[in-house]
PDB file of N, CA and C in Angstrom:
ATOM      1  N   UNK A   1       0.848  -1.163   0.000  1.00  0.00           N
ATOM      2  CA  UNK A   1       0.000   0.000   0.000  1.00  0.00           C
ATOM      3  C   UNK A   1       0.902   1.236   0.000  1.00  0.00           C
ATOM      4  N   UNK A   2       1.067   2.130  -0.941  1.00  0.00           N
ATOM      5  CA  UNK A   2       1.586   2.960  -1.070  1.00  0.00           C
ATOM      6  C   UNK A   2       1.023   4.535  -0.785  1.00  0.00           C
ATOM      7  N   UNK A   3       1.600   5.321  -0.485  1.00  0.00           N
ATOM      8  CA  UNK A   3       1.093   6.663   0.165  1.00  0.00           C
ATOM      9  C   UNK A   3       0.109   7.610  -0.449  1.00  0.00           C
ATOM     10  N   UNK A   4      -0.255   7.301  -1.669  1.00  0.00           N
ATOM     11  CA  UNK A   4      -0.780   7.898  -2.593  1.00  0.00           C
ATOM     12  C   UNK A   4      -2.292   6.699  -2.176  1.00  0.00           C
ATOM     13  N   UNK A   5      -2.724   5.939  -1.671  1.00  0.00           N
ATOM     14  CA  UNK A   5      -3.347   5.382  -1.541  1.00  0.00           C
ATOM     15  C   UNK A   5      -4.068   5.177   0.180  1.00  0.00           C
ATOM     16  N   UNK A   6      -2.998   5.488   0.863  1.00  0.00           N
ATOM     17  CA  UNK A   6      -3.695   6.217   2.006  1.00  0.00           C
ATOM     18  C   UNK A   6      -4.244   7.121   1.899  1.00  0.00           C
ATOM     19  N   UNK A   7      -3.655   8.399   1.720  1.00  0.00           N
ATOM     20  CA  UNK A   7      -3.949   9.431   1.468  1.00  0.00           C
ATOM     21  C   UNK A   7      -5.541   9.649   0.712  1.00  0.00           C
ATOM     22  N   UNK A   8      -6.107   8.603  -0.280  1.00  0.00           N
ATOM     23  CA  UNK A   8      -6.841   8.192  -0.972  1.00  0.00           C
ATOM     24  C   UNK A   8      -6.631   9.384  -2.491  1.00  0.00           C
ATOM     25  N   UNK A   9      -5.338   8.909  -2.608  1.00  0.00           N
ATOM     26  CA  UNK A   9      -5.267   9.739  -4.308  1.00  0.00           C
ATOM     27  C   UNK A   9      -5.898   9.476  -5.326  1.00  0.00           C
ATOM     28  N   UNK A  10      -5.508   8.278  -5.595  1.00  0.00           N
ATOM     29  CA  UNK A  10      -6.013   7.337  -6.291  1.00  0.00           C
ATOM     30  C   UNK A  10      -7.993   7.577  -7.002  1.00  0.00           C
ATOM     31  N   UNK A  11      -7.815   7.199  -5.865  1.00  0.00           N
ATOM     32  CA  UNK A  11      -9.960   7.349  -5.325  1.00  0.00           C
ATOM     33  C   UNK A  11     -10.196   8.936  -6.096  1.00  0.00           C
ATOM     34  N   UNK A  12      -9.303  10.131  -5.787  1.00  0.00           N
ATOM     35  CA  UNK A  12      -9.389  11.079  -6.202  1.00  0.00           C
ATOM     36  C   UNK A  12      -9.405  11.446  -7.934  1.00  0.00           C
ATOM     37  N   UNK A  13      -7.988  10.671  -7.915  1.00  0.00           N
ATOM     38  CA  UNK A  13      -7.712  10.492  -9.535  1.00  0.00           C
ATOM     39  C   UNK A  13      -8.812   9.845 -10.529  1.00  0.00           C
ATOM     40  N   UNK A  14      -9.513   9.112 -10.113  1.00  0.00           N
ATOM     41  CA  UNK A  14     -10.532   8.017 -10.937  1.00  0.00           C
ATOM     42  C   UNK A  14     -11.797   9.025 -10.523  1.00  0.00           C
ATOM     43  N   UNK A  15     -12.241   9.720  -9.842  1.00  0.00           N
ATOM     44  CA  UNK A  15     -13.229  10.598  -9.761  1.00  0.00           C
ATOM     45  C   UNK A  15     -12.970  11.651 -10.806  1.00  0.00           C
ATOM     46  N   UNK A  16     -11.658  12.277 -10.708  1.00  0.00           N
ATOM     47  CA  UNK A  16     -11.627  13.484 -11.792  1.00  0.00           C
ATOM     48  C   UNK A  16     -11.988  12.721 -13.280  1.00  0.00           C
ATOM     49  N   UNK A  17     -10.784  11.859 -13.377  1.00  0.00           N
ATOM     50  CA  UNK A  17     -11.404  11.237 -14.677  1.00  0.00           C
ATOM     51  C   UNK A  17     -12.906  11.422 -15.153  1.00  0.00           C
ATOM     52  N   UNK A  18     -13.578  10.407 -14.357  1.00  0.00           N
ATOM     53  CA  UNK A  18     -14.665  10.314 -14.352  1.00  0.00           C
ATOM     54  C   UNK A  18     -15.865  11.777 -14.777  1.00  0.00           C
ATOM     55  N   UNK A  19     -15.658  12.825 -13.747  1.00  0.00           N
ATOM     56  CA  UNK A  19     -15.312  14.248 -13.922  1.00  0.00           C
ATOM     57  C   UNK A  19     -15.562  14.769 -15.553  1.00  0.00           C
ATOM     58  N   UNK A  20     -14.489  14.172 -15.609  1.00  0.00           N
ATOM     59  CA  UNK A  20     -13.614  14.993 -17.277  1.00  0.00           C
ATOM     60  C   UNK A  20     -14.619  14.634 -18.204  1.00  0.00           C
ATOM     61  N   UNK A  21     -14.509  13.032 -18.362  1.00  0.00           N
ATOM     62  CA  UNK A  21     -15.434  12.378 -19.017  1.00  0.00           C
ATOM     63  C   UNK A  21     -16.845  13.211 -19.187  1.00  0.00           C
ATOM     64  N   UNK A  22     -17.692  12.961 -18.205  1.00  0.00           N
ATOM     65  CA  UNK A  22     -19.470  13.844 -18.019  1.00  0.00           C
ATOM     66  C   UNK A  22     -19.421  15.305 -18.357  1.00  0.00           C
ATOM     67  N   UNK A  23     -18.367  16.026 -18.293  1.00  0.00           N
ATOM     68  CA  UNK A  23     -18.059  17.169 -18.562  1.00  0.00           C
ATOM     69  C   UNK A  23     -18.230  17.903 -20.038  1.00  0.00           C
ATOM     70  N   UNK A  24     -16.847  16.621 -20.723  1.00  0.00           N
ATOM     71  CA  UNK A  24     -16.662  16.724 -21.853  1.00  0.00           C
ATOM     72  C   UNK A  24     -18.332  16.082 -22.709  1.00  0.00           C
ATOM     73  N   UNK A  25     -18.523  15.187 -22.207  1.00  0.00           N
ATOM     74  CA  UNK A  25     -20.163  14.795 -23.067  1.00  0.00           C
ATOM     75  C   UNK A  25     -21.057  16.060 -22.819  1.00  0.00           C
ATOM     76  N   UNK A  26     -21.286  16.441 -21.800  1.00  0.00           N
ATOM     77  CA  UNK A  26     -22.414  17.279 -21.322  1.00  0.00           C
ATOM     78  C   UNK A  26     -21.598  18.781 -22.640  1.00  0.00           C
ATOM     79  N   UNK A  27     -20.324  19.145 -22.458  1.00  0.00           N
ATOM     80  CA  UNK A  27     -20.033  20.163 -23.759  1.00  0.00           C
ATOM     81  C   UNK A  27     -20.158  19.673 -25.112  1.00  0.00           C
ATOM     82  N   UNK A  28     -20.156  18.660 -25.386  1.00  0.00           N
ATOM     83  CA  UNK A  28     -20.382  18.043 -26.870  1.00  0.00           C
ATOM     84  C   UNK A  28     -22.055  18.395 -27.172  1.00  0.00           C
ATOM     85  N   UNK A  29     -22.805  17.702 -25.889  1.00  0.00           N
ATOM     86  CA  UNK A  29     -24.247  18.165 -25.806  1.00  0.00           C
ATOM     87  C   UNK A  29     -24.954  19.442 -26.294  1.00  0.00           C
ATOM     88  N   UNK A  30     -24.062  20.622 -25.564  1.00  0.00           N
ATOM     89  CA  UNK A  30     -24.169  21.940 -25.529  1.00  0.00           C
ATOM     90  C   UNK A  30     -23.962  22.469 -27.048  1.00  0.00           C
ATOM     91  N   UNK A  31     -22.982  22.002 -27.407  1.00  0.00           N
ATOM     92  CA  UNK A  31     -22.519  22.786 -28.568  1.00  0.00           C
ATOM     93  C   UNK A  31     -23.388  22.135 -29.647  1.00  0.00           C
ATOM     94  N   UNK A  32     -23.532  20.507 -29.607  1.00  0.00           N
ATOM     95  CA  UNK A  32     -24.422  20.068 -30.909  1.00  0.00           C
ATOM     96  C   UNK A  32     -25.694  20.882 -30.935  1.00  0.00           C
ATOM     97  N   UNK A  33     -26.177  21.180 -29.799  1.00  0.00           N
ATOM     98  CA  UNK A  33     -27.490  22.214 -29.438  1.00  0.00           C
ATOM     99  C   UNK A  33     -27.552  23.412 -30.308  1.00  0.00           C
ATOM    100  N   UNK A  34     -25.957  23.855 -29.771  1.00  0.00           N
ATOM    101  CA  UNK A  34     -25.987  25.736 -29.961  1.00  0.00           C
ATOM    102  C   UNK A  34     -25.688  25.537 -31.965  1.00  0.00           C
ATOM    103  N   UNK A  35     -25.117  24.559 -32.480  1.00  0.00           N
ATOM    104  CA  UNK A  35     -25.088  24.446 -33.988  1.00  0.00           C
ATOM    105  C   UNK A  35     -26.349  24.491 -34.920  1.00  0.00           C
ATOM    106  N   UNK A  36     -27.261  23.098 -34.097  1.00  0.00           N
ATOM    107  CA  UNK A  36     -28.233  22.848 -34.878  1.00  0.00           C
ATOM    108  C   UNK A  36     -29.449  23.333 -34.339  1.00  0.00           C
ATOM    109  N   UNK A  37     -29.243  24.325 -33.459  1.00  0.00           N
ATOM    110  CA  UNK A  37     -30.604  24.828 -33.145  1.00  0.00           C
ATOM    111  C   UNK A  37     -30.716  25.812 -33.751  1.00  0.00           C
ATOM    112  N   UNK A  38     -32.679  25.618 -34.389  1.00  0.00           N
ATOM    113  CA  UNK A  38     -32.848  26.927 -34.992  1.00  0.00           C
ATOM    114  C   UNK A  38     -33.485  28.318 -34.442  1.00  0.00           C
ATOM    115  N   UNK A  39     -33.279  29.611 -34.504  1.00  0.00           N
ATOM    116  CA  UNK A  39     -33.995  30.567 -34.267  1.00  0.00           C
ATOM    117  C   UNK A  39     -35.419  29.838 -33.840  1.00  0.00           C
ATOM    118  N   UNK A  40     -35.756  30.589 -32.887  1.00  0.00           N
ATOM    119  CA  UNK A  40     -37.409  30.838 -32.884  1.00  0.00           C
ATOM    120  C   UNK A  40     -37.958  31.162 -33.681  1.00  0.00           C
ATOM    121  N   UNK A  41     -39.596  30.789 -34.719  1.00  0.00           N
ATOM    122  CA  UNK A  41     -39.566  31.998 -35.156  1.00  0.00           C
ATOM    123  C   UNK A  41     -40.140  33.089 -34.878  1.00  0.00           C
ATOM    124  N   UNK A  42     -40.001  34.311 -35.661  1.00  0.00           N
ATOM    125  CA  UNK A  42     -40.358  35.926 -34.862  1.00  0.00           C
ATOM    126  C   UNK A  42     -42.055  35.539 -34.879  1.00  0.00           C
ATOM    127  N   UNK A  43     -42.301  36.484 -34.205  1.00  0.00           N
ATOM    128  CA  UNK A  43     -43.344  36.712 -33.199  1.00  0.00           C
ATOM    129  C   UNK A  43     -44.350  37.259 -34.390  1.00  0.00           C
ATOM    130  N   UNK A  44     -44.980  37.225 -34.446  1.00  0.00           N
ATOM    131  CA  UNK A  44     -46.363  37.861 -35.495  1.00  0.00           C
ATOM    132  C   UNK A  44     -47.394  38.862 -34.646  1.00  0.00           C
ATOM    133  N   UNK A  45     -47.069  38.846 -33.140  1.00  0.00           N
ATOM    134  CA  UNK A  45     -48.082  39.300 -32.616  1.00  0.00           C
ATOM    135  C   UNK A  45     -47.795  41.085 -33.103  1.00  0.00           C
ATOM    136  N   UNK A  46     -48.567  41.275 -33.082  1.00  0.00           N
ATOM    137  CA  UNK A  46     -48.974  42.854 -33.221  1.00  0.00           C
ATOM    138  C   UNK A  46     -50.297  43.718 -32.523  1.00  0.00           C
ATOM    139  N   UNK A  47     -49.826  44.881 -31.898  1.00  0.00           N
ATOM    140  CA  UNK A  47     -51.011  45.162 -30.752  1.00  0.00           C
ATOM    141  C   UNK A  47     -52.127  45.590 -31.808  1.00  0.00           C
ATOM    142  N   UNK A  48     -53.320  46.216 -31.486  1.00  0.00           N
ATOM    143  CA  UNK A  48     -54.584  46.281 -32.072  1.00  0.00           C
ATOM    144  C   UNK A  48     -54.472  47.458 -32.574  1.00  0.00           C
ATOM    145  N   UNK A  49     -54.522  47.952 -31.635  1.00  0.00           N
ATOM    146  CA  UNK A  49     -54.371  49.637 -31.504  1.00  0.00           C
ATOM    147  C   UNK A  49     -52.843  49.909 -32.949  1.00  0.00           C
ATOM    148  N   UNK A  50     -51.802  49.566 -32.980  1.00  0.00           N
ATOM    149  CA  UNK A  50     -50.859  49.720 -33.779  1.00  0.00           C
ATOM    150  C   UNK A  50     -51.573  49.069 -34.903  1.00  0.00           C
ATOM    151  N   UNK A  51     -52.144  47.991 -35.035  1.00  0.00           N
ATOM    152  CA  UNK A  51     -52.833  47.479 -36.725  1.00  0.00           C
ATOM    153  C   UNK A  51     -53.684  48.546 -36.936  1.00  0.00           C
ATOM    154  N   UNK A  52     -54.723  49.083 -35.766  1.00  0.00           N
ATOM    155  CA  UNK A  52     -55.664  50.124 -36.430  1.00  0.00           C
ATOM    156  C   UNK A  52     -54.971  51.217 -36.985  1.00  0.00           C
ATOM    157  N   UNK A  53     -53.664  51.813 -36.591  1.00  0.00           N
ATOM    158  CA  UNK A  53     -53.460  52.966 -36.733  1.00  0.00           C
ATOM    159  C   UNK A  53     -52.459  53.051 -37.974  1.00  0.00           C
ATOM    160  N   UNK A  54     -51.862  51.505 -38.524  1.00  0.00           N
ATOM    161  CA  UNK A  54     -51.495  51.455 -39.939  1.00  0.00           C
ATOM    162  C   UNK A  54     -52.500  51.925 -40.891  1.00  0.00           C
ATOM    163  N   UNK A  55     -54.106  51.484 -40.466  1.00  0.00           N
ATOM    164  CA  UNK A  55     -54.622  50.949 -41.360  1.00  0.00           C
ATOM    165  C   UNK A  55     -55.471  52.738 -42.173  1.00  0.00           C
ATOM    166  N   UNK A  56     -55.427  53.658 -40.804  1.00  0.00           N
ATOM    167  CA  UNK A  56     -55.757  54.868 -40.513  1.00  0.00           C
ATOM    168  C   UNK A  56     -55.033  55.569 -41.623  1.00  0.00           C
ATOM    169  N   UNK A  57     -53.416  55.539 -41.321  1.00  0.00           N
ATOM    170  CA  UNK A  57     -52.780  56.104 -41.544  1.00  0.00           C
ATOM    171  C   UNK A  57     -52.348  56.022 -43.034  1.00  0.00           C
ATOM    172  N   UNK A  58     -52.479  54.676 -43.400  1.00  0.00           N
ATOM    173  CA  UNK A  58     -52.039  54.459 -44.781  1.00  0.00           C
ATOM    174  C   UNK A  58     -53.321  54.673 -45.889  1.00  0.00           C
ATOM    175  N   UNK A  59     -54.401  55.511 -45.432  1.00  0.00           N
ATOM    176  CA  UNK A  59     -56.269  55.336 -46.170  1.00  0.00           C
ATOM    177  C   UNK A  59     -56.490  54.343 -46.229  1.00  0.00           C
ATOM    178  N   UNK A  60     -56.748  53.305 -46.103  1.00  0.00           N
ATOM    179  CA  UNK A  60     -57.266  52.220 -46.355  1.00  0.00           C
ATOM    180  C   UNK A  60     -57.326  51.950 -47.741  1.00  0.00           C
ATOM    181  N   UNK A  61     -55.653  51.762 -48.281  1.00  0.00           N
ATOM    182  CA  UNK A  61     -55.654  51.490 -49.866  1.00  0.00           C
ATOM    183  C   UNK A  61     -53.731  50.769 -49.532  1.00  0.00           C
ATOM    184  N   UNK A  62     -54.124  49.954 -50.364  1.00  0.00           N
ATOM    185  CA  UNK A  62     -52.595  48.921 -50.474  1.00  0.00           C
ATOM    186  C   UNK A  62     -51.399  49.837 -50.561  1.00  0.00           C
ATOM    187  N   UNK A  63     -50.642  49.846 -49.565  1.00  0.00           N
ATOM    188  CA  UNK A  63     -49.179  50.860 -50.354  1.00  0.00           C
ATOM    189  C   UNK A  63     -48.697  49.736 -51.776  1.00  0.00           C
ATOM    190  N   UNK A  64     -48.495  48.991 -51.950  1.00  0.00           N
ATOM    191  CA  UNK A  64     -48.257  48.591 -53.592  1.00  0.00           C
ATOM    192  C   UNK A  64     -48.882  48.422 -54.294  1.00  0.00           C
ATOM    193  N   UNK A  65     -50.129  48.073 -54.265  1.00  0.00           N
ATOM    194  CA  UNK A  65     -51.165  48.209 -55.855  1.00  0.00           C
ATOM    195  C   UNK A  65     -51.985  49.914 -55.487  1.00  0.00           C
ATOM    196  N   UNK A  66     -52.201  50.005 -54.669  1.00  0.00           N
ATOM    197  CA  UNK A  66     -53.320  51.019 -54.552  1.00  0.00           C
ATOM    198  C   UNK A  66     -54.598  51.010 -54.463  1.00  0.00           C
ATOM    199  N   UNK A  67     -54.772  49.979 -54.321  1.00  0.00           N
ATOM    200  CA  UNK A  67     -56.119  49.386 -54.407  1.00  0.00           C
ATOM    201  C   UNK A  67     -56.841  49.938 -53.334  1.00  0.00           C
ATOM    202  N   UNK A  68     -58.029  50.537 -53.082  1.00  0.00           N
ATOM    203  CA  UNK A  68     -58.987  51.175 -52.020  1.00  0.00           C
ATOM    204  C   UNK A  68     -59.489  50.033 -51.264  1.00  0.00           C
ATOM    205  N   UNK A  69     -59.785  49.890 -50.101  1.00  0.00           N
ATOM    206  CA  UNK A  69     -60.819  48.739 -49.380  1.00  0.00           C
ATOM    207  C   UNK A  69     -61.633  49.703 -48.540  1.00  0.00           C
ATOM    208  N   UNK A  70     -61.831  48.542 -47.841  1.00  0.00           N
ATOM    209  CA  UNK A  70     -62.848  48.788 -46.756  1.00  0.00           C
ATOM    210  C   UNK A  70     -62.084  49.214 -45.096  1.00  0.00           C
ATOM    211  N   UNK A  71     -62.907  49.883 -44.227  1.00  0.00           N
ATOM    212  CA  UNK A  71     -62.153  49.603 -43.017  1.00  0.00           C
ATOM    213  C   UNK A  71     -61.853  48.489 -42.658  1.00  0.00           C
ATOM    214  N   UNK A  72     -62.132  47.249 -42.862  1.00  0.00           N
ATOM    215  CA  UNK A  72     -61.524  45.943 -42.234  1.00  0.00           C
ATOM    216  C   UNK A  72     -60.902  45.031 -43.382  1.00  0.00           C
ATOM    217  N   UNK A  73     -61.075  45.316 -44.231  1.00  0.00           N
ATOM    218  CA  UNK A  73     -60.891  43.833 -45.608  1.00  0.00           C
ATOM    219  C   UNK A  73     -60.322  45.464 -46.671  1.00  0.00           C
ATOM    220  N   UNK A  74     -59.415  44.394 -47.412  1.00  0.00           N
ATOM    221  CA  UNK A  74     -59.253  44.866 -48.330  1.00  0.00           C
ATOM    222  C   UNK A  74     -59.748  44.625 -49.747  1.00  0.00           C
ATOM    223  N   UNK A  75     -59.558  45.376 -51.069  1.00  0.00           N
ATOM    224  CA  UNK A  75     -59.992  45.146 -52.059  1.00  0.00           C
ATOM    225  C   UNK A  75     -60.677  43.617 -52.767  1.00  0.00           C
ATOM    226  N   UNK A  76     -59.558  42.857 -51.999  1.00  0.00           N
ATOM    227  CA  UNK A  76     -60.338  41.402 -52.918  1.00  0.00           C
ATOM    228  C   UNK A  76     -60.924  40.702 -51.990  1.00  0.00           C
ATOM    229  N   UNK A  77     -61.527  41.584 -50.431  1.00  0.00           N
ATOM    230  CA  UNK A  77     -62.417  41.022 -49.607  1.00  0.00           C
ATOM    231  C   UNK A  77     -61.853  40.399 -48.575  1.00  0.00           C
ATOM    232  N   UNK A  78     -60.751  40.086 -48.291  1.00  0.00           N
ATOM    233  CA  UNK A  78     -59.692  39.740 -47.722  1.00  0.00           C
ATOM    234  C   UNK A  78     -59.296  40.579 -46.409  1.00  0.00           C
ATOM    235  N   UNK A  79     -59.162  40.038 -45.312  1.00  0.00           N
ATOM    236  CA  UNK A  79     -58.828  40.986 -44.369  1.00  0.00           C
ATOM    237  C   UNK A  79     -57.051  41.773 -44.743  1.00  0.00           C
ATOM    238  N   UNK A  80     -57.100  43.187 -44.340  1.00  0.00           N
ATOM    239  CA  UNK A  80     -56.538  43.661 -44.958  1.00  0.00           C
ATOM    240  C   UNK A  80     -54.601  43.418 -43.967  1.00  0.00           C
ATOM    241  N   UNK A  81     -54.007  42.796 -44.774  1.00  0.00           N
ATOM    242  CA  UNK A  81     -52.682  42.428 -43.877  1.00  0.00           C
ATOM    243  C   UNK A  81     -51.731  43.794 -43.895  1.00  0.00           C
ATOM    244  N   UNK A  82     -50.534  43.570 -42.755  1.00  0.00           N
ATOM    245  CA  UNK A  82     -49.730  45.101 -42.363  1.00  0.00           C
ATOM    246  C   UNK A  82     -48.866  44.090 -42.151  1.00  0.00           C
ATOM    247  N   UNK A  83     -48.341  44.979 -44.080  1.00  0.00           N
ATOM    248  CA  UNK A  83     -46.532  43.907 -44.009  1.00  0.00           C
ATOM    249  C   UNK A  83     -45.225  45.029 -43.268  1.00  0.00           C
ATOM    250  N   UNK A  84     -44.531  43.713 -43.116  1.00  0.00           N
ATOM    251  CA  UNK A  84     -43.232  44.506 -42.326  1.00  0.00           C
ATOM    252  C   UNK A  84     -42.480  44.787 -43.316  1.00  0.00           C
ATOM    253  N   UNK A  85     -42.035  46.496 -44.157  1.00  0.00           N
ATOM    254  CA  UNK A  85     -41.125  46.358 -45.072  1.00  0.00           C
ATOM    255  C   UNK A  85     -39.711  45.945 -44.904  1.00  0.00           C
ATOM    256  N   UNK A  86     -39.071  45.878 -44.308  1.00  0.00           N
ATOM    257  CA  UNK A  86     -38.004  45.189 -43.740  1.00  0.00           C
ATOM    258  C   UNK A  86     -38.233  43.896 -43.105  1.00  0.00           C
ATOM    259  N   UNK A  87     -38.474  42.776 -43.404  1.00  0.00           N
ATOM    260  CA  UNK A  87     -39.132  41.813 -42.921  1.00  0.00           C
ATOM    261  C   UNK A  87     -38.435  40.956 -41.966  1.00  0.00           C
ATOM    262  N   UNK A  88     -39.888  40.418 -40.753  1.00  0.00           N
ATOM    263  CA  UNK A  88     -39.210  40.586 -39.581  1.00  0.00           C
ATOM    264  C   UNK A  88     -37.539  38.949 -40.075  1.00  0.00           C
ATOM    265  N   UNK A  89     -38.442  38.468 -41.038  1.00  0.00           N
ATOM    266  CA  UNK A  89     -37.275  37.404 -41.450  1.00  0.00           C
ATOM    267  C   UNK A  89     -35.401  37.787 -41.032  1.00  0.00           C
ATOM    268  N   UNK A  90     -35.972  38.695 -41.534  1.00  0.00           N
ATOM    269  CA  UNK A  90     -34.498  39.407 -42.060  1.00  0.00           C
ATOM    270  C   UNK A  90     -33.659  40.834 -40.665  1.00  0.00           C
ATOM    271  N   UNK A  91     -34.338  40.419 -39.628  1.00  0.00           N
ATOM    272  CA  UNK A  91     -34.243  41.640 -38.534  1.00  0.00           C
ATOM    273  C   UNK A  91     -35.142  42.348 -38.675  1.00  0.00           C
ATOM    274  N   UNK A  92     -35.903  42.725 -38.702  1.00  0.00           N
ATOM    275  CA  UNK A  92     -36.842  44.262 -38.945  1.00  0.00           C
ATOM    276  C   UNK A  92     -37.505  43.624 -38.044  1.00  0.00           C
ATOM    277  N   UNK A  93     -38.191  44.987 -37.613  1.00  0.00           N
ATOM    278  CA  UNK A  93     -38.810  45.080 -36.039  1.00  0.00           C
ATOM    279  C   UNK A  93     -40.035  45.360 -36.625  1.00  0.00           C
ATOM    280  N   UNK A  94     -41.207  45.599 -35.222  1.00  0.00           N
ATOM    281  CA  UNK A  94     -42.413  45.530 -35.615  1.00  0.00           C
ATOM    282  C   UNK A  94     -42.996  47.245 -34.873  1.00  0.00           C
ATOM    283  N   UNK A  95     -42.218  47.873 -35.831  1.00  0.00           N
ATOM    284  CA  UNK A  95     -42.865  49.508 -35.552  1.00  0.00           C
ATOM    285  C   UNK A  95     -43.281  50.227 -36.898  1.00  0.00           C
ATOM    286  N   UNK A  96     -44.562  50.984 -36.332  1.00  0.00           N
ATOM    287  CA  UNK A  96     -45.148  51.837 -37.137  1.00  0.00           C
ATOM    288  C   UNK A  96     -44.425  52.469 -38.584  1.00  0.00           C
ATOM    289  N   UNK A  97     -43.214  52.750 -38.338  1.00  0.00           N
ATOM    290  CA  UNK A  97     -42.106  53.491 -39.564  1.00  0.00           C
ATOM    291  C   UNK A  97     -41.914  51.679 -40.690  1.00  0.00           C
ATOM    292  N   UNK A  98     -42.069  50.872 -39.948  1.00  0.00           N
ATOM    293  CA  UNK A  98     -41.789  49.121 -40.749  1.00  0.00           C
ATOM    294  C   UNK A  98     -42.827  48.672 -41.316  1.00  0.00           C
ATOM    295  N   UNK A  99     -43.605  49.546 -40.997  1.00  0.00           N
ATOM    296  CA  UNK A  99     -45.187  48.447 -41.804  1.00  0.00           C
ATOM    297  C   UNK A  99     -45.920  48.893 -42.519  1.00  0.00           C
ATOM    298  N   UNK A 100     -46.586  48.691 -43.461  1.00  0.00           N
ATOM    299  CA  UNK A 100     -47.499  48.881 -44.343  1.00  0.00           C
ATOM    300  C   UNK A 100     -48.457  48.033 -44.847  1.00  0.00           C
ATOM    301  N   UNK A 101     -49.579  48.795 -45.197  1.00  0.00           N
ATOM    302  CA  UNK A 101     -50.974  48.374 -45.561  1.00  0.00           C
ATOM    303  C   UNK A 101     -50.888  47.347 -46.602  1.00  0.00           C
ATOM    304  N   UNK A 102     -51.607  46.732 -47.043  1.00  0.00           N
ATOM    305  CA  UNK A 102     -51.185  45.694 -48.011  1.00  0.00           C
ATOM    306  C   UNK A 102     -52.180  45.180 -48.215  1.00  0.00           C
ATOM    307  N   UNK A 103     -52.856  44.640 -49.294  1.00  0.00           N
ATOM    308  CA  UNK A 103     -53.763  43.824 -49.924  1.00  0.00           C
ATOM    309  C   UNK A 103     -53.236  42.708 -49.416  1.00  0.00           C
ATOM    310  N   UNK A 104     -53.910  41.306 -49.506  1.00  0.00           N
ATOM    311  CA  UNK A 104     -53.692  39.588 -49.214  1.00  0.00           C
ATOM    312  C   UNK A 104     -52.897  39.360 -50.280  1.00  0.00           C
ATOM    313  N   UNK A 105     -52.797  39.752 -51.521  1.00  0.00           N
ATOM    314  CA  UNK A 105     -52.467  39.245 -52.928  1.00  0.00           C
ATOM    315  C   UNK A 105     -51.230  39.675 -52.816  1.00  0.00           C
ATOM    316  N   UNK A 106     -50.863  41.304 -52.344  1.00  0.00           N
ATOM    317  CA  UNK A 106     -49.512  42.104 -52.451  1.00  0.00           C
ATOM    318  C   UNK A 106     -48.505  41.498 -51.649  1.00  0.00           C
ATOM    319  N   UNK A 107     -49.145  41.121 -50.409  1.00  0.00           N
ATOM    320  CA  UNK A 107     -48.485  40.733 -49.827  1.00  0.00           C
ATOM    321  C   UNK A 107     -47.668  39.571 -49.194  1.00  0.00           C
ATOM    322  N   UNK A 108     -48.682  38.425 -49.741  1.00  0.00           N
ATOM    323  CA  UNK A 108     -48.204  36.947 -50.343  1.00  0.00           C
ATOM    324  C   UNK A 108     -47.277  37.206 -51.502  1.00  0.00           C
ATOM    325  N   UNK A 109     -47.086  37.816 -52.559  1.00  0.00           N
ATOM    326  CA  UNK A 109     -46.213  38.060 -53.503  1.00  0.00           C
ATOM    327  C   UNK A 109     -45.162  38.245 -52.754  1.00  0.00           C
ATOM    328  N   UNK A 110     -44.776  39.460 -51.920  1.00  0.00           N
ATOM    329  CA  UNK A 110     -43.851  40.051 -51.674  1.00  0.00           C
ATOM    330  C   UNK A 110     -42.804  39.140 -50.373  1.00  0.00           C
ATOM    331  N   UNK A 111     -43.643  38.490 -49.941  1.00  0.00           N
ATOM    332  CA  UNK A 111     -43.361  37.553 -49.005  1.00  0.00           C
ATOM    333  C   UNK A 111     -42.270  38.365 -47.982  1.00  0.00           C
ATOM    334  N   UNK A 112     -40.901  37.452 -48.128  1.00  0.00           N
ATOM    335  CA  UNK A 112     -39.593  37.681 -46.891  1.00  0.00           C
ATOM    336  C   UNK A 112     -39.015  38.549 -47.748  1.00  0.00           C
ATOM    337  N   UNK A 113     -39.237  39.080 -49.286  1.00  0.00           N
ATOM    338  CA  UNK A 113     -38.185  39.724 -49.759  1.00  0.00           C
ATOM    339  C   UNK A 113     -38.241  41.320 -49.265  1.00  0.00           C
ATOM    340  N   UNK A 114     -36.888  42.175 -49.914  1.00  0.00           N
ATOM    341  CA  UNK A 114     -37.113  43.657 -49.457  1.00  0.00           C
ATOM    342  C   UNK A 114     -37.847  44.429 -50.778  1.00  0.00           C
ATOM    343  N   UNK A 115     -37.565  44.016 -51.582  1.00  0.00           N
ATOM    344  CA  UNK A 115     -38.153  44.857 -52.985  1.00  0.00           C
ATOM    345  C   UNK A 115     -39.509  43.992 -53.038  1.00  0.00           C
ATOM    346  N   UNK A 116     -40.514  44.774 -53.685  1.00  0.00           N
ATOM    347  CA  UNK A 116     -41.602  44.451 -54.900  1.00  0.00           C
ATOM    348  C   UNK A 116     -40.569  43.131 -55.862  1.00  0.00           C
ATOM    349  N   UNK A 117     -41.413  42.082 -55.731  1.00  0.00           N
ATOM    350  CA  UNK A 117     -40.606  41.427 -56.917  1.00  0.00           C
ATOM    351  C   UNK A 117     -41.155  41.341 -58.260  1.00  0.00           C
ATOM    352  N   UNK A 118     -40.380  41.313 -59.569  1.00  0.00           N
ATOM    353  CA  UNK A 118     -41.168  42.018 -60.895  1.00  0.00           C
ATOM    354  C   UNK A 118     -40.831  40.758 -61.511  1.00  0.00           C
ATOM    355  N   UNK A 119     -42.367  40.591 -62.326  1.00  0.00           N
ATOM    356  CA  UNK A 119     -41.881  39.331 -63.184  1.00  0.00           C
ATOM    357  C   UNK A 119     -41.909  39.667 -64.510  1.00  0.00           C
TER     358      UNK A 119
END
């Protein structure tokens, strides 16, 4: 029995190991996480009061076709959507200066991109 074994080194040594081991898995864990995890995605919520006051503000006509509606629906009967021109895809936030009025049609076209797309 050697002194390193009174002492209980040994016992010590095979614990760190052990240690190292759960350590190193539990960081392999972490990182396969932080690689393949995706974004959330952004939030769609939008307050009421801010949709009414796009809808105010922009006449109640599409900023890209121009099309006139109604206070609630737009031209092709459609409730009338408030796209993010900077889309939130892409960073853009969800304030009054980012959004605009939009027909259902304009704005399915225009989707995640930043331009009008022209065919």
């Amino acid at each position: 029995m050697g002194i390193t074994n009174l002492l209980g080194l040994d016992v010590i040594g095979e614990d760190l190991t052990a240690m190292r081991q759960d350590m190193a898995d539990d960081l392999r864990g972490i990182a396969y996480q932080a690689i393949k995890r995706t974004p959330p995605p952004p939030s769609h919520y939008m307050p009421v009061k801010l949709r009414r006051s796009i809808i105010e503000r922009d006449g109640y006509r599409c900023r890209y076709c121009g099309m006139h509606g109604g206070e609630d629906h737009g031209p092709d009967g459609e409730p009338w959507h408030i796209d993010h021109i900077f889309p939130l895809a892409l960073g853009g936030n969800t304030t009054a200066r980012n959004l605009a009025l939009s027909c259902a049609q304009c704005n399915l076209q225009k989707g995640d991109r930043l331009k009008w797309p022209t065919y």
